[in-house]
C-alpha atoms as a PDB file:
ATOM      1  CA  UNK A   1       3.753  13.844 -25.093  1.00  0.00           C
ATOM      2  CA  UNK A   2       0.922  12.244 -23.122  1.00  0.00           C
ATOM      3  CA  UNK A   3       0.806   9.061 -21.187  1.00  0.00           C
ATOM      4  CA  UNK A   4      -0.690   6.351 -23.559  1.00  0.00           C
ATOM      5  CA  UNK A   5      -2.496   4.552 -20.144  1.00  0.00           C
ATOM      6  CA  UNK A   6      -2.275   4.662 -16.720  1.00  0.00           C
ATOM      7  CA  UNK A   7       0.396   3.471 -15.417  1.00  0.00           C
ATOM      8  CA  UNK A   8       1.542   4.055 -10.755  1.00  0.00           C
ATOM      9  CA  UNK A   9       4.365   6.383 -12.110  1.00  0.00           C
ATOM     10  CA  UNK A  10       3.086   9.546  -9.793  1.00  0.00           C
ATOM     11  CA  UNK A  11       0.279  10.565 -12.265  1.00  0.00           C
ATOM     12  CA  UNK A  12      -2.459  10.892  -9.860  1.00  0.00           C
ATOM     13  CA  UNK A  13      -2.945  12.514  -6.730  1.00  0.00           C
ATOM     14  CA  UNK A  14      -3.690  11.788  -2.947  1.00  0.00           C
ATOM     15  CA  UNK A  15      -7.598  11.950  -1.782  1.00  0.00           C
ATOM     16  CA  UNK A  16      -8.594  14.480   0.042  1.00  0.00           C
ATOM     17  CA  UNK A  17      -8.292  13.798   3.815  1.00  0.00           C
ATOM     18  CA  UNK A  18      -9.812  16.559   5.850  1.00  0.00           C
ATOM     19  CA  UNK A  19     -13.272  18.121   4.846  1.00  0.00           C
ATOM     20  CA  UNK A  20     -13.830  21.801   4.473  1.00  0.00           C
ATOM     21  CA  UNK A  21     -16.121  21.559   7.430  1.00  0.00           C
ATOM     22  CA  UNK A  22     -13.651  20.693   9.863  1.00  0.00           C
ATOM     23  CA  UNK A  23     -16.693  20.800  12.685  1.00  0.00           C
ATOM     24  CA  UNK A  24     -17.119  16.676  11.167  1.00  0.00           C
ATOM     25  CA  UNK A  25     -13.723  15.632  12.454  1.00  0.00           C
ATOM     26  CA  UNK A  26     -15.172  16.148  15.985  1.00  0.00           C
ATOM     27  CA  UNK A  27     -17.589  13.133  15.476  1.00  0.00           C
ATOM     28  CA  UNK A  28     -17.057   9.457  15.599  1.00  0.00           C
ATOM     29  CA  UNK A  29     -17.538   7.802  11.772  1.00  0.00           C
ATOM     30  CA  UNK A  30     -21.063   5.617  12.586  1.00  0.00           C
ATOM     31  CA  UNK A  31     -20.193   1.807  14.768  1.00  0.00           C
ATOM     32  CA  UNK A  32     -16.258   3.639  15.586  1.00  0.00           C
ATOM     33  CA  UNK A  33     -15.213   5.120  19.182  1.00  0.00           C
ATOM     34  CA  UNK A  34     -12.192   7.165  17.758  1.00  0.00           C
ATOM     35  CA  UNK A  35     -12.283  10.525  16.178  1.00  0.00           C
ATOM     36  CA  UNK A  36     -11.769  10.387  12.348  1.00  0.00           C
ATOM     37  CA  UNK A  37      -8.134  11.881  12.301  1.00  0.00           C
ATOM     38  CA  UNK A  38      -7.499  10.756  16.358  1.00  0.00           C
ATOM     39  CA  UNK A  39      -6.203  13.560  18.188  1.00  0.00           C
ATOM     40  CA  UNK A  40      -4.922  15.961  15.468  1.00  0.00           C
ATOM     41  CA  UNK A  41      -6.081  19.804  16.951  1.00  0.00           C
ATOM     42  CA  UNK A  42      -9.055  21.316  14.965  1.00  0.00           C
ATOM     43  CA  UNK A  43      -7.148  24.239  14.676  1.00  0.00           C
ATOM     44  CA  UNK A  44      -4.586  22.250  13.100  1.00  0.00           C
ATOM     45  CA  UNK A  45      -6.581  20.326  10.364  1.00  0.00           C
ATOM     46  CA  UNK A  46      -7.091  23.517   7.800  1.00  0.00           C
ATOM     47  CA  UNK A  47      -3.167  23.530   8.008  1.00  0.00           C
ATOM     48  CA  UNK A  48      -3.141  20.154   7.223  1.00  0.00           C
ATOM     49  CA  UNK A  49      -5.873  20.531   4.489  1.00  0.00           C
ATOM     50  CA  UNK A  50      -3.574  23.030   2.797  1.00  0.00           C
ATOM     51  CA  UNK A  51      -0.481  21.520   2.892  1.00  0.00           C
ATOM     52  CA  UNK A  52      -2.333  18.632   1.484  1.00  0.00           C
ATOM     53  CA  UNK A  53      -3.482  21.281  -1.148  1.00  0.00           C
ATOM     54  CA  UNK A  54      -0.314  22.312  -1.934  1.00  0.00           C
ATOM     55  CA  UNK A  55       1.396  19.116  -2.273  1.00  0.00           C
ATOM     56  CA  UNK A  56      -1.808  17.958  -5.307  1.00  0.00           C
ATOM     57  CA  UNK A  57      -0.745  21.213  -6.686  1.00  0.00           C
ATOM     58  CA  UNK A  58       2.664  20.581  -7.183  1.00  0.00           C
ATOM     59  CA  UNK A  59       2.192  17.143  -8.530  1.00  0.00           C
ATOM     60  CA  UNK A  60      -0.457  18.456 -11.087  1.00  0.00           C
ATOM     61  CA  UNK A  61       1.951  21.274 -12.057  1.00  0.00           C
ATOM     62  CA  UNK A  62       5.206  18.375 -12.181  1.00  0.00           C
ATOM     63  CA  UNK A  63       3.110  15.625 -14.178  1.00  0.00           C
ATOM     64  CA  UNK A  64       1.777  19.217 -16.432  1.00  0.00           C
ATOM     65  CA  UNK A  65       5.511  20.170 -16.899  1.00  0.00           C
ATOM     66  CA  UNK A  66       6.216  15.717 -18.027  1.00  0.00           C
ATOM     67  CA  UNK A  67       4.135  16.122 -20.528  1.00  0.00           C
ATOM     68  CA  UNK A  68       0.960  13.381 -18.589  1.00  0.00           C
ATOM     69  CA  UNK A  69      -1.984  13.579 -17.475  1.00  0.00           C
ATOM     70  CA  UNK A  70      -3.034  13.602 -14.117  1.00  0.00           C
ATOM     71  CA  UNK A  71      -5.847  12.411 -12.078  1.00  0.00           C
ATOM     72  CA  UNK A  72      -6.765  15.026  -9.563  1.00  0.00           C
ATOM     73  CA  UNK A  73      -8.245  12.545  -6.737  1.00  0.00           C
ATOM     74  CA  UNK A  74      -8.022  15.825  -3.963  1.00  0.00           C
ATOM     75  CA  UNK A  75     -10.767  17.264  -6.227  1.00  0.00           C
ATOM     76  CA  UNK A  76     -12.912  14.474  -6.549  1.00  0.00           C
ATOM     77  CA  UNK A  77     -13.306  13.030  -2.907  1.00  0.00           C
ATOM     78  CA  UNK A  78     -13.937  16.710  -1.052  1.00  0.00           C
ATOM     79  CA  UNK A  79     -17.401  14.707   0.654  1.00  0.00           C
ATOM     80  CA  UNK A  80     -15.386  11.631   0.807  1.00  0.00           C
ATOM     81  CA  UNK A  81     -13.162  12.613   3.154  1.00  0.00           C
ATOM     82  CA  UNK A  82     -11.657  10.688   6.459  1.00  0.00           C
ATOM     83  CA  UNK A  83     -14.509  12.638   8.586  1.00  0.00           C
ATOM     84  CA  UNK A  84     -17.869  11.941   6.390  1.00  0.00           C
ATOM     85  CA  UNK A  85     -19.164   9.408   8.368  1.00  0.00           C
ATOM     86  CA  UNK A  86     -21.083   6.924   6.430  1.00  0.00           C
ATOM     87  CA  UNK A  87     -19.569   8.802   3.300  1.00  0.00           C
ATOM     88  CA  UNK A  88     -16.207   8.525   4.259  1.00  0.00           C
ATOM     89  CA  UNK A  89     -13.885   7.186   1.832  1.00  0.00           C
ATOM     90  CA  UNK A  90     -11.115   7.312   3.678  1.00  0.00           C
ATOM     91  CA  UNK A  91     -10.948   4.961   7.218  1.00  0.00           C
ATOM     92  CA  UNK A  92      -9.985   6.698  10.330  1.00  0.00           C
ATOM     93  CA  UNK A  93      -6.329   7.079  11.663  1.00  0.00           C
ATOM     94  CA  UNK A  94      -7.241   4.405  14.057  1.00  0.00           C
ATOM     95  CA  UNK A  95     -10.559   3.031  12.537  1.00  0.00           C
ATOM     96  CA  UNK A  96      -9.786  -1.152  11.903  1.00  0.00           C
ATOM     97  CA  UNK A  97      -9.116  -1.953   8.497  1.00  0.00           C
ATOM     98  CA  UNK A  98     -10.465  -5.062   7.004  1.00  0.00           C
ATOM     99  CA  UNK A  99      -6.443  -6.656   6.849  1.00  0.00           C
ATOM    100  CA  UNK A 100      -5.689  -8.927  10.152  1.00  0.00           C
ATOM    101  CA  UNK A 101      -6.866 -12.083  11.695  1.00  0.00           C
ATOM    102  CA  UNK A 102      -7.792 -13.201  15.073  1.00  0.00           C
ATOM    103  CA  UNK A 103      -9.587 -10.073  16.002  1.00  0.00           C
ATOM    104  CA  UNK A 104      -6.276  -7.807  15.510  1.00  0.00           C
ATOM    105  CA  UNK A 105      -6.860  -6.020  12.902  1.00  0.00           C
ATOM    106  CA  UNK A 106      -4.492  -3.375  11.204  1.00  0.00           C
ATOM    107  CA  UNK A 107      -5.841   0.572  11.982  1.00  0.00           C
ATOM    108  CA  UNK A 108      -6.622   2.283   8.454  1.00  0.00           C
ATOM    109  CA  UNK A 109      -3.975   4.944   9.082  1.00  0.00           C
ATOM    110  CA  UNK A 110      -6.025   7.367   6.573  1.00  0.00           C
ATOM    111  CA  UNK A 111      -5.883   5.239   3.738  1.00  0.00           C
ATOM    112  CA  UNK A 112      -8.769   4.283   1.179  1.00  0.00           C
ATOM    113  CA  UNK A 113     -11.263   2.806   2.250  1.00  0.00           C
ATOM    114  CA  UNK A 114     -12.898   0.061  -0.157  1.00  0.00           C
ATOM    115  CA  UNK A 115     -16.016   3.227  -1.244  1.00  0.00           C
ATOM    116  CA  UNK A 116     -12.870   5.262  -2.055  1.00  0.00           C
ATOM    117  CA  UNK A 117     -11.129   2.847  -3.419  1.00  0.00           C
ATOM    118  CA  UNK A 118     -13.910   2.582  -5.757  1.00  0.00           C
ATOM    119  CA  UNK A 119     -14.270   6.442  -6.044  1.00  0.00           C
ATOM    120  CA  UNK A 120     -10.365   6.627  -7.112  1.00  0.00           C
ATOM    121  CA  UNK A 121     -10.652   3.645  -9.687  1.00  0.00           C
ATOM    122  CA  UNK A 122     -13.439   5.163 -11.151  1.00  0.00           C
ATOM    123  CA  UNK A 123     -11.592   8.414 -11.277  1.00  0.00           C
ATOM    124  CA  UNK A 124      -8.369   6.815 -13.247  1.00  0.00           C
ATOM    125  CA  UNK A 125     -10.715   4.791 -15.350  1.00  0.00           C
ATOM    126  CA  UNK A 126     -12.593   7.776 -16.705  1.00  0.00           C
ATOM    127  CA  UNK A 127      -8.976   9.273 -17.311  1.00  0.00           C
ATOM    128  CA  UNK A 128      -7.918   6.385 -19.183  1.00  0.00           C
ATOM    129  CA  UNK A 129     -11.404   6.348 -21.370  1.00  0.00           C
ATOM    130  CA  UNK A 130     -10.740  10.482 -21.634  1.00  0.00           C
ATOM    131  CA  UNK A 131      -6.780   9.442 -23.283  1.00  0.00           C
ATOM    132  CA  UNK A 132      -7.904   6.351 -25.260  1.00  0.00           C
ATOM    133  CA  UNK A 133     -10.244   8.476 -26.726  1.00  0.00           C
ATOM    134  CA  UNK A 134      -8.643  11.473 -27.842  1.00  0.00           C
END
């Protein structure tokens, strides 16, 4: 049985966070002071790139097993990620979002940003065209 339309029941996946080319993480995004995922170890961000990995993987393989369809967001924002500079879809752990007032604004804590909000929208809307017109 397939999902009719999208609904947020767990049917689409996380973006992907850390870049294949871990070497961008050691930059500053353009007009930010902070490194893209703060002081997380290089060696430490393929782990966290995998586990990231694994985690899509098991929610593709769960929402497979339901009977849905899923929208596979890690494999549509690899040069999107949190360290692409002006690319990045993803703000920096403690890059200022656009939510606060009075010059105290809330950090992005690796969450979309509004180009990957746009990328992941885009992604569920060409799954919802792709079930709509089966």
């Amino acid at each position: 049985m397939t999902t009719p339309a999208y609904d947020h029941s767990g049917k689409d996946g996380y973006p992907r966070l850390v870049p294949e080319d871990t070497n961008k993480c050691l930059t500053p995004a353009p007009g930010q002071t902070e490194l893209p995922l703060a002081d997380i170890p290089k060696d430490a961000l393929p782990v966290l790139d995998q586990i990231q990995k694994r985690l899509d993987d098991t929610m593709k393989k769960a929402v497979a097993d339901a009977g849905a369809d899923f929208v596979d967001l890690y494999a549509h924002t690899g040069s999107n990620t949190a360290c692409d500079g002006r690319n990045r879809g993803i703000g920096g752990l403690l890059e200022n979002s656009q939510i606060g007032e009075n010059d105290q604004w809330i950090p992005w804590y690796a969450h979309p940003n509004e180009k990957g909000r746009n990328i992941q929208a885009e992604q569920v809307a060409d799954k919802v065209e792709q079930i709509l017109n089966r």
